[in-house]
N, C-alpha and C. Protein backbone atom coordinates (compact mmCIF):
# COMPACT_ATOMS: atom_id res chain seq x y z
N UNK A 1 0.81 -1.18 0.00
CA UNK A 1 0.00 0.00 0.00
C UNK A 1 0.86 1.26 0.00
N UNK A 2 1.80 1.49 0.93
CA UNK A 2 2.61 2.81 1.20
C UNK A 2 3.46 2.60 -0.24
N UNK A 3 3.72 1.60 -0.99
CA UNK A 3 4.67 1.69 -2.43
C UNK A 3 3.40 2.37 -3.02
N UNK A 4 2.56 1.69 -3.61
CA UNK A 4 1.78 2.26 -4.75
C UNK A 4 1.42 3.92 -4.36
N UNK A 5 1.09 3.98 -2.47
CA UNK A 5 1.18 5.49 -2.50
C UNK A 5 2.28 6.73 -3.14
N UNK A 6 3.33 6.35 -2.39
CA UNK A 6 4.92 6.85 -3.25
C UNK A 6 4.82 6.93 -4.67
N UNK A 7 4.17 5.89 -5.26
CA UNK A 7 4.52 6.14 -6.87
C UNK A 7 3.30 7.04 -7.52
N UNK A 8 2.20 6.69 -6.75
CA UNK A 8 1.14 7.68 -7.07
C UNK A 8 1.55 9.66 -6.98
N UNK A 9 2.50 9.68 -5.54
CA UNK A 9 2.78 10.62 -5.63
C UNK A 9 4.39 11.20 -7.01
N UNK A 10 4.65 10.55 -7.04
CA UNK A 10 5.71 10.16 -7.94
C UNK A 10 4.91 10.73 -9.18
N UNK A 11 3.96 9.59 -9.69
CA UNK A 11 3.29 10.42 -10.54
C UNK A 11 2.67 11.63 -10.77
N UNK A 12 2.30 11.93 -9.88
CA UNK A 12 1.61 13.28 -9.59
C UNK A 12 2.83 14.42 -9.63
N UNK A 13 3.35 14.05 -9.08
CA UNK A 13 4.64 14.95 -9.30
C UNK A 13 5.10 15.59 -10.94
N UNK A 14 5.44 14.23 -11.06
CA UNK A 14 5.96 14.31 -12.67
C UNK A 14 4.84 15.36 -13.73
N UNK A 15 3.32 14.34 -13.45
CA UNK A 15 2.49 15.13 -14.24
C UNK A 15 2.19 17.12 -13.99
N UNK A 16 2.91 16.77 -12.54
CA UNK A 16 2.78 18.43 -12.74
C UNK A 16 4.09 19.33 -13.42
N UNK A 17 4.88 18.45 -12.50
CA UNK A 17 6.44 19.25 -13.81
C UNK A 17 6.30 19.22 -15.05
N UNK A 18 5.63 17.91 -15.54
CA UNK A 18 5.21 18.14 -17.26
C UNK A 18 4.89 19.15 -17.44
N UNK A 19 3.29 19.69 -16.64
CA UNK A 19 2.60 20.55 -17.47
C UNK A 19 3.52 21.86 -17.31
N UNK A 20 3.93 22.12 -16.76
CA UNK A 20 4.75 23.22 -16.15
C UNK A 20 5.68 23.71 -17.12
N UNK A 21 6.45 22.55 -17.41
CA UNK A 21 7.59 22.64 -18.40
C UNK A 21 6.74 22.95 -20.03
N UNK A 22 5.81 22.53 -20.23
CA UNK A 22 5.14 22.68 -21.37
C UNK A 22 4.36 24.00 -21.22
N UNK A 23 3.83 24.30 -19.89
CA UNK A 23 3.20 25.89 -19.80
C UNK A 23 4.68 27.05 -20.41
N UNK A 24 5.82 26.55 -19.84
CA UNK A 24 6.83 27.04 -19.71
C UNK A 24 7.10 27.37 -21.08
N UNK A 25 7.47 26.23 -21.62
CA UNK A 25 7.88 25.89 -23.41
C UNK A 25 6.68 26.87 -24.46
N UNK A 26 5.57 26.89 -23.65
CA UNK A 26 4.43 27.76 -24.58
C UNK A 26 4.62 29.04 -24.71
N UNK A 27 5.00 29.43 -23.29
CA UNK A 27 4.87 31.06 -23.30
C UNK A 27 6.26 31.43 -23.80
N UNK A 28 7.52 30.73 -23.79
CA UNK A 28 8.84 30.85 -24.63
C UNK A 28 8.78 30.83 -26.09
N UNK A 29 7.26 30.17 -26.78
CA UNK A 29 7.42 29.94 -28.12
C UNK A 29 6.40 31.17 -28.39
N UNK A 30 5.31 31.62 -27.62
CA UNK A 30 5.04 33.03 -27.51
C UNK A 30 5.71 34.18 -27.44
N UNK A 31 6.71 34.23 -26.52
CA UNK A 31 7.64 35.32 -26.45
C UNK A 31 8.07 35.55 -27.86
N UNK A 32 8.79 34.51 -28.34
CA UNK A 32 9.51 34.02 -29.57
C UNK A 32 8.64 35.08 -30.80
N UNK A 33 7.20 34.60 -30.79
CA UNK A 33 6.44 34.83 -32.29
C UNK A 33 5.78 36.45 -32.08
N UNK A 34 5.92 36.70 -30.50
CA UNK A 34 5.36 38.26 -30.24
C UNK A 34 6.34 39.16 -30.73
N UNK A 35 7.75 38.51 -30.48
CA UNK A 35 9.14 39.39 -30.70
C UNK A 35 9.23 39.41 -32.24
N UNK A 36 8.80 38.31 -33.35
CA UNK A 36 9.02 38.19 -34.77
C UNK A 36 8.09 39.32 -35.07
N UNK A 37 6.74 39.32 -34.49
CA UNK A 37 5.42 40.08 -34.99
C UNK A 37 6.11 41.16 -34.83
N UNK A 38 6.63 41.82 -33.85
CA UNK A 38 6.87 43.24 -33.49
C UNK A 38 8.04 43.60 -34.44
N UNK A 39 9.14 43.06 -34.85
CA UNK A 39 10.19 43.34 -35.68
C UNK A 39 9.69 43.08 -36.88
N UNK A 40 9.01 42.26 -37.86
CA UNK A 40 8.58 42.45 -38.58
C UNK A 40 7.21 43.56 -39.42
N UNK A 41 6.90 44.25 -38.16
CA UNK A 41 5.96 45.03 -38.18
C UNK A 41 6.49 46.38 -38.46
N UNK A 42 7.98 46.57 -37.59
CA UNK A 42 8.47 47.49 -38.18
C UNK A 42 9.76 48.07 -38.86
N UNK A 43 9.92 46.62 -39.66
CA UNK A 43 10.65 46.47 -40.88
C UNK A 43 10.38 47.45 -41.91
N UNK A 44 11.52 48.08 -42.73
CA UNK A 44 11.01 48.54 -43.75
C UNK A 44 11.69 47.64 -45.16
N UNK A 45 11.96 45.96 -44.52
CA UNK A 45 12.79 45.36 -45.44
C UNK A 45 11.06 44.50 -45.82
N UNK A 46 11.66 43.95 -46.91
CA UNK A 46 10.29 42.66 -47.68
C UNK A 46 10.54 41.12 -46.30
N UNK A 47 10.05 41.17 -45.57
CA UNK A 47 10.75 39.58 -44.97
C UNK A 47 9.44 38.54 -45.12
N UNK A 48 10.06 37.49 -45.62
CA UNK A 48 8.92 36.41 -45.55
C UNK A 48 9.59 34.95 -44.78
N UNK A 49 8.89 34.02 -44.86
CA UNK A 49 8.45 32.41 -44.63
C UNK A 49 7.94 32.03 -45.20
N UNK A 50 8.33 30.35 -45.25
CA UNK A 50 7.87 29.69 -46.64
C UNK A 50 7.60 28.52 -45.55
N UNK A 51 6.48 27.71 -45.51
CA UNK A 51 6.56 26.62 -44.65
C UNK A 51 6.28 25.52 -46.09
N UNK A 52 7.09 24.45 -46.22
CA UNK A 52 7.35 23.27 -47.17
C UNK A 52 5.81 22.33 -46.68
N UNK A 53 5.52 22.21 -45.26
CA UNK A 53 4.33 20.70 -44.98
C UNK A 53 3.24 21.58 -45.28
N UNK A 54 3.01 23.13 -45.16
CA UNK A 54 1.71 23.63 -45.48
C UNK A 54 1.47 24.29 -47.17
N UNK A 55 2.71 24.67 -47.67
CA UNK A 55 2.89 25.19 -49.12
C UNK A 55 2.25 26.77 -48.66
N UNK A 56 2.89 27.62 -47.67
CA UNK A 56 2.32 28.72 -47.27
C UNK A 56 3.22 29.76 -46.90
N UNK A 57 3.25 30.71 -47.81
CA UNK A 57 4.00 31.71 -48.38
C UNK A 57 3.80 33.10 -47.18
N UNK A 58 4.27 33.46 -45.94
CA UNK A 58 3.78 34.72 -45.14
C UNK A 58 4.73 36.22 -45.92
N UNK A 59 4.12 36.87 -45.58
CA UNK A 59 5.07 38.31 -45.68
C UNK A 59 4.67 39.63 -44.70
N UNK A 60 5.91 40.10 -44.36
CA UNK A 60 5.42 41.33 -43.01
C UNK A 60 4.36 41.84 -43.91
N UNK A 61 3.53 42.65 -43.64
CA UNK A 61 2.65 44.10 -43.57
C UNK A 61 3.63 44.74 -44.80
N UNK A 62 4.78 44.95 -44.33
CA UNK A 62 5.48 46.02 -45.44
C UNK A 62 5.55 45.31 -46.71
N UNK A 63 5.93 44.12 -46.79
CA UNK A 63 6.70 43.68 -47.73
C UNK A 63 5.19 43.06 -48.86
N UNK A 64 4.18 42.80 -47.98
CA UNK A 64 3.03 42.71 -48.80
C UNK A 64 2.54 43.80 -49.73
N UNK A 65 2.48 44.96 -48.97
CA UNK A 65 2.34 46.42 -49.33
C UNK A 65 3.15 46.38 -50.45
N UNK A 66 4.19 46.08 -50.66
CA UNK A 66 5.52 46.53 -51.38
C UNK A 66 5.43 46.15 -53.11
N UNK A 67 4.49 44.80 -52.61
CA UNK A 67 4.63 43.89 -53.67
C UNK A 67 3.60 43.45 -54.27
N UNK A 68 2.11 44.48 -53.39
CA UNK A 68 0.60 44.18 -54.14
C UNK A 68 0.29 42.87 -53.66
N UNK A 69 0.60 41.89 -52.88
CA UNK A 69 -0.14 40.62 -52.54
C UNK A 69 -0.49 40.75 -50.44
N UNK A 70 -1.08 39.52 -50.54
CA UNK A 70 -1.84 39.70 -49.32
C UNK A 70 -0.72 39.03 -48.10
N UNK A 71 -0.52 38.96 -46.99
CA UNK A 71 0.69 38.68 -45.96
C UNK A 71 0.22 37.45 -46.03
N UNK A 72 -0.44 36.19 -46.66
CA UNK A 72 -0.09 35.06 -46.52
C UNK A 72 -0.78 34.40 -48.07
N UNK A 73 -0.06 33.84 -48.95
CA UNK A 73 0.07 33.67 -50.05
C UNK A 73 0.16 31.92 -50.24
N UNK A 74 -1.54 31.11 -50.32
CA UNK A 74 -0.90 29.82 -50.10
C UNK A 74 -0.34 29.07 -51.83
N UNK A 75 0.23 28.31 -51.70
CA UNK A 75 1.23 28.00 -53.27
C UNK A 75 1.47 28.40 -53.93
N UNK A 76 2.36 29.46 -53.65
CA UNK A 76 3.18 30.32 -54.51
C UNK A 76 3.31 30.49 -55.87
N UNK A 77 4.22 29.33 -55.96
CA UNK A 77 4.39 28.86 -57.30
C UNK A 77 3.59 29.52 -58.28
N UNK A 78 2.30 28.22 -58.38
CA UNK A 78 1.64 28.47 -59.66
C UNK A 78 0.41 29.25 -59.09
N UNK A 79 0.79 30.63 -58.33
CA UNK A 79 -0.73 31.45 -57.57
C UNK A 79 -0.28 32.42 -58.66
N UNK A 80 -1.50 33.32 -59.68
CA UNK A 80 -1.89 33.98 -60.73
C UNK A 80 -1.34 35.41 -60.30
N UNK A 81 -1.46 35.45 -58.79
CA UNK A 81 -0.40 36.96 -58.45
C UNK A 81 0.93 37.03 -58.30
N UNK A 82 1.45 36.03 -57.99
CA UNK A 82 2.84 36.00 -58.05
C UNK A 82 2.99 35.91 -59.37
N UNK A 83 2.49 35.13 -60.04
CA UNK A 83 3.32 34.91 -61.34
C UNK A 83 3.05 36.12 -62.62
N UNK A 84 1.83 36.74 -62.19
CA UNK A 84 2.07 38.87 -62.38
C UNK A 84 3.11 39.63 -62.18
N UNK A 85 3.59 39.12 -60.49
CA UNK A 85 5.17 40.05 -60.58
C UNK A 85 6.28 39.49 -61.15
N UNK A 86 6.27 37.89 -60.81
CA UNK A 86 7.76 37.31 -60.84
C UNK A 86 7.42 35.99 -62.33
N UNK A 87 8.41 36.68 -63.08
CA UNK A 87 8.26 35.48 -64.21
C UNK A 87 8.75 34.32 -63.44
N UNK A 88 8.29 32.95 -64.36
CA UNK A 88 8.01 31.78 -64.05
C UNK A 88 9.59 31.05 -63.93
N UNK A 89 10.75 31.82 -64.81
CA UNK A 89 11.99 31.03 -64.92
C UNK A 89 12.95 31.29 -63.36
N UNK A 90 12.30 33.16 -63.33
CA UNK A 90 12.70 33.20 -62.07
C UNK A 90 12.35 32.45 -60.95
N UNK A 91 10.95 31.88 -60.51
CA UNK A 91 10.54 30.97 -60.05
C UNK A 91 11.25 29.60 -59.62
N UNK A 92 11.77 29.15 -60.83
CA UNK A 92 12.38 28.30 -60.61
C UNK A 92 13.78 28.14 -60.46
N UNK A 93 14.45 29.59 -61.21
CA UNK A 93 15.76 29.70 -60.19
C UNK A 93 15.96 29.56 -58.70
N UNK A 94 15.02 30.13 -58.17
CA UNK A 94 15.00 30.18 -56.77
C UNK A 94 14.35 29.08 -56.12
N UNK A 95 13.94 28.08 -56.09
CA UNK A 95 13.69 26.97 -56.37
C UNK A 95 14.82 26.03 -55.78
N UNK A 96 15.05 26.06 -57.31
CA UNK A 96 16.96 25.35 -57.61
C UNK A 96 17.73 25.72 -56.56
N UNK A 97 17.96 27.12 -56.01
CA UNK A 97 18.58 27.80 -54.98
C UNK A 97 18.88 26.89 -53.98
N UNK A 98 17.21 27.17 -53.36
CA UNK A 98 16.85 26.63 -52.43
C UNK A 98 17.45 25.24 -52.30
N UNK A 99 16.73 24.25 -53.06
CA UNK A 99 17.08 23.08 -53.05
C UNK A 99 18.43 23.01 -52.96
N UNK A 100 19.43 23.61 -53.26
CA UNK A 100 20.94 23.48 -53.14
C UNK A 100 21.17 23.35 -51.57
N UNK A 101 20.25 24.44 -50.96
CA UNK A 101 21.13 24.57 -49.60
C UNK A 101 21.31 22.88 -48.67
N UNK A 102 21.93 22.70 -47.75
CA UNK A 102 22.07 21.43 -47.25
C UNK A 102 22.18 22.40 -45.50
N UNK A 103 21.97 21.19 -44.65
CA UNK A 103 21.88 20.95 -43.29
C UNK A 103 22.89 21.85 -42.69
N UNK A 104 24.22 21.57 -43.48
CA UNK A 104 25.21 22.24 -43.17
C UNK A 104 25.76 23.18 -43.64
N UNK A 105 25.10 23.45 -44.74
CA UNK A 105 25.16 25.27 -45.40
C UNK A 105 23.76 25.82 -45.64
N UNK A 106 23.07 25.90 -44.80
CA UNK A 106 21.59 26.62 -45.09
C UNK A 106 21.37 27.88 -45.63
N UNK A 107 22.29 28.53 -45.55
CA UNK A 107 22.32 29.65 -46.22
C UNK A 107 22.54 29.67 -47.63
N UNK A 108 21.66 30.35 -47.91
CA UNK A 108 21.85 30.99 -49.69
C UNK A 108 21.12 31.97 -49.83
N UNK A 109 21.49 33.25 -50.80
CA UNK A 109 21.51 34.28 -51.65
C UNK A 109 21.18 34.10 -53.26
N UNK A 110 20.55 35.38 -53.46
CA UNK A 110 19.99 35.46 -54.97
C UNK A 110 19.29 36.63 -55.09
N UNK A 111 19.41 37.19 -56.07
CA UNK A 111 18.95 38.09 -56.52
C UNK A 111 17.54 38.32 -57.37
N UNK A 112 16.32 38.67 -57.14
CA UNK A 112 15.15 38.32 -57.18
C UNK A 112 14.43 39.83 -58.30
N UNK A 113 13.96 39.71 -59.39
CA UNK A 113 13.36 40.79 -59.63
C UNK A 113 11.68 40.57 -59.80
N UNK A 114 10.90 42.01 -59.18
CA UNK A 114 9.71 42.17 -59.43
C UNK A 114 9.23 42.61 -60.54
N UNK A 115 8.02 43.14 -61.22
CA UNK A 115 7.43 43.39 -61.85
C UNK A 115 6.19 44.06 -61.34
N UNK A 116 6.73 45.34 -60.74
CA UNK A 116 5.56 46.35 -59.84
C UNK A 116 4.87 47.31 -60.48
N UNK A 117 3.43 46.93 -61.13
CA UNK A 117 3.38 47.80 -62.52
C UNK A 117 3.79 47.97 -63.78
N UNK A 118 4.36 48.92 -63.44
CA UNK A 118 5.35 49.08 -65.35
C UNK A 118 6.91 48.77 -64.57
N UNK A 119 6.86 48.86 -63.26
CA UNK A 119 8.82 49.28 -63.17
C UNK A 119 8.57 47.26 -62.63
N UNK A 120 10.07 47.31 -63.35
CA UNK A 120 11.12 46.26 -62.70
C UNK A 120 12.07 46.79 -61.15
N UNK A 121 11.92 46.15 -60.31
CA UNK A 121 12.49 46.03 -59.19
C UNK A 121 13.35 44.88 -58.67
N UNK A 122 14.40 44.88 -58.30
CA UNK A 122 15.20 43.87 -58.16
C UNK A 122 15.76 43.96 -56.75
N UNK A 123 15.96 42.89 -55.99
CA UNK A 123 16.24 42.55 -54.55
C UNK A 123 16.96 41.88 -54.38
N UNK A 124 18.00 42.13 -53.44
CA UNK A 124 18.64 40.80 -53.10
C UNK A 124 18.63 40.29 -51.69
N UNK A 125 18.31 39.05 -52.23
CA UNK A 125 17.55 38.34 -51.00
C UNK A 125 18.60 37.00 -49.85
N UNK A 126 18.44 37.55 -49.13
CA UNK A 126 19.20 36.19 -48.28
C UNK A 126 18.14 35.59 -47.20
N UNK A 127 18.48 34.22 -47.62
CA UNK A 127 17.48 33.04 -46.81
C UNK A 127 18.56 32.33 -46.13
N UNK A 128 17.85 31.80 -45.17
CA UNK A 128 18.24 30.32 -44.68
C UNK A 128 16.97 28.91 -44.63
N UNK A 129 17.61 28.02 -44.96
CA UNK A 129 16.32 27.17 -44.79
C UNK A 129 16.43 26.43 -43.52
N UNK A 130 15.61 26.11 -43.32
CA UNK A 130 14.74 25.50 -41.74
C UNK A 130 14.77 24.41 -41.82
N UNK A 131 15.77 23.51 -40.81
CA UNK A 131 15.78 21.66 -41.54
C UNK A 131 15.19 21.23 -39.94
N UNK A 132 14.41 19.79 -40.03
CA UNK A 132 13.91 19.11 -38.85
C UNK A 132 15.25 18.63 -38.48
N UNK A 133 15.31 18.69 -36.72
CA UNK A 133 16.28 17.76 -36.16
C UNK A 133 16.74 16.62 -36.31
N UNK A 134 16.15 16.32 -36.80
CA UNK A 134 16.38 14.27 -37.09
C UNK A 134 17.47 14.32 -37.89
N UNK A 135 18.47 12.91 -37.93
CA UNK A 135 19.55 13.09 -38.19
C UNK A 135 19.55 13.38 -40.04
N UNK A 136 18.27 12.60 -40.65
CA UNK A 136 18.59 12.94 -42.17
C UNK A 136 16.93 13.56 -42.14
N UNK A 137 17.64 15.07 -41.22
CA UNK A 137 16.57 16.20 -41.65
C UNK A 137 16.12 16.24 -42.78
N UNK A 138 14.56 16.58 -42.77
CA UNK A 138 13.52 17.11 -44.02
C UNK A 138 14.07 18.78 -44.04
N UNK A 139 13.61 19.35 -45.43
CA UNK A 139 13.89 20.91 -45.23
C UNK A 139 12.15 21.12 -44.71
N UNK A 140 12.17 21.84 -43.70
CA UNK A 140 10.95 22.06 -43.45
C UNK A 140 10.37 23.58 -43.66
N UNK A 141 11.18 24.36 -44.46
CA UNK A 141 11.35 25.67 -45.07
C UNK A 141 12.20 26.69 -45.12
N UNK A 142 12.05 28.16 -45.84
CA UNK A 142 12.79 28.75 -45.56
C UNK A 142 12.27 30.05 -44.78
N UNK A 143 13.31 31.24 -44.33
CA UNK A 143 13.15 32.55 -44.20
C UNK A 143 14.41 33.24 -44.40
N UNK A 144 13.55 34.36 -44.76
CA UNK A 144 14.65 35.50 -45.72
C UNK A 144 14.20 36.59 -45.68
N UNK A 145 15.00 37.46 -46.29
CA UNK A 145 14.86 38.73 -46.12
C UNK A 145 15.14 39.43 -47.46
């Protein structure tokens, strides 16, 4: 009887440090996305995210503004507004880019032009891509600026 009590409390224990550590881990991944919102809000650079498992394209406030589309853009690619600003070869340069980077060089650069109206605009853009922990990480996207 006094064992199974001990482990009951044992358990009880644990289940509360869990939640704790996970209340903990929440409001750290809050801090995290309040601090992105606020610096991206008052960026006057284009910054986006690309998430690979959702095919979902974000951009600050500014950089939407900048570029005539809405701050979250789902499949890029072949979406009828992107492919208004950015021809299709460019598309797939950056693409190619991307796909180059590896686990251990995530970084890559390129030079990106718009089509804002009548003017051509050209950017140069630096990303890193976002790989899962596991040892033969997925790319699970990029962000850039």
């Amino acid at each position: 009887m006094k064992t199974n009590r001990r482990v009951q409390e044992k358990l009880n224990s644990s289940e509360l440090f869990s939640v704790k550590k996970n209340m903990k881990f929440m409001d750290v991944l809050s801090f995290e996305q309040q601090r992105f919102n606020f610096l991206s809000e008052i960026s006057t650079d284009i910054l986006f995210s690309y998430n690979s498992e959702t095919s979902a394209l974000l951009l600050n406030a500014h950089g939407a503004k900048q570029l005539g589309l809405e701050t979250g853009v789902q499949s890029p690619a072949p979406n009828p507004k992107i492919r208004e600003i950015v021809d299709p070869e460019t598309i797939l340069s950056v693409q190619e880019k991307i796909r180059e980077a590896q686990p251990d060089k995530p970084s890559v650069q390129f030079d990106i032009s718009f089509c804002i109206g009548r003017e051509k605009i050209t950017y140069h853009s630096i990303c890193k891509t976002i790989w899962s922990s596991e040892i033969n990480g997925e790319r699970l996207g990029v962000v850039g600026v």
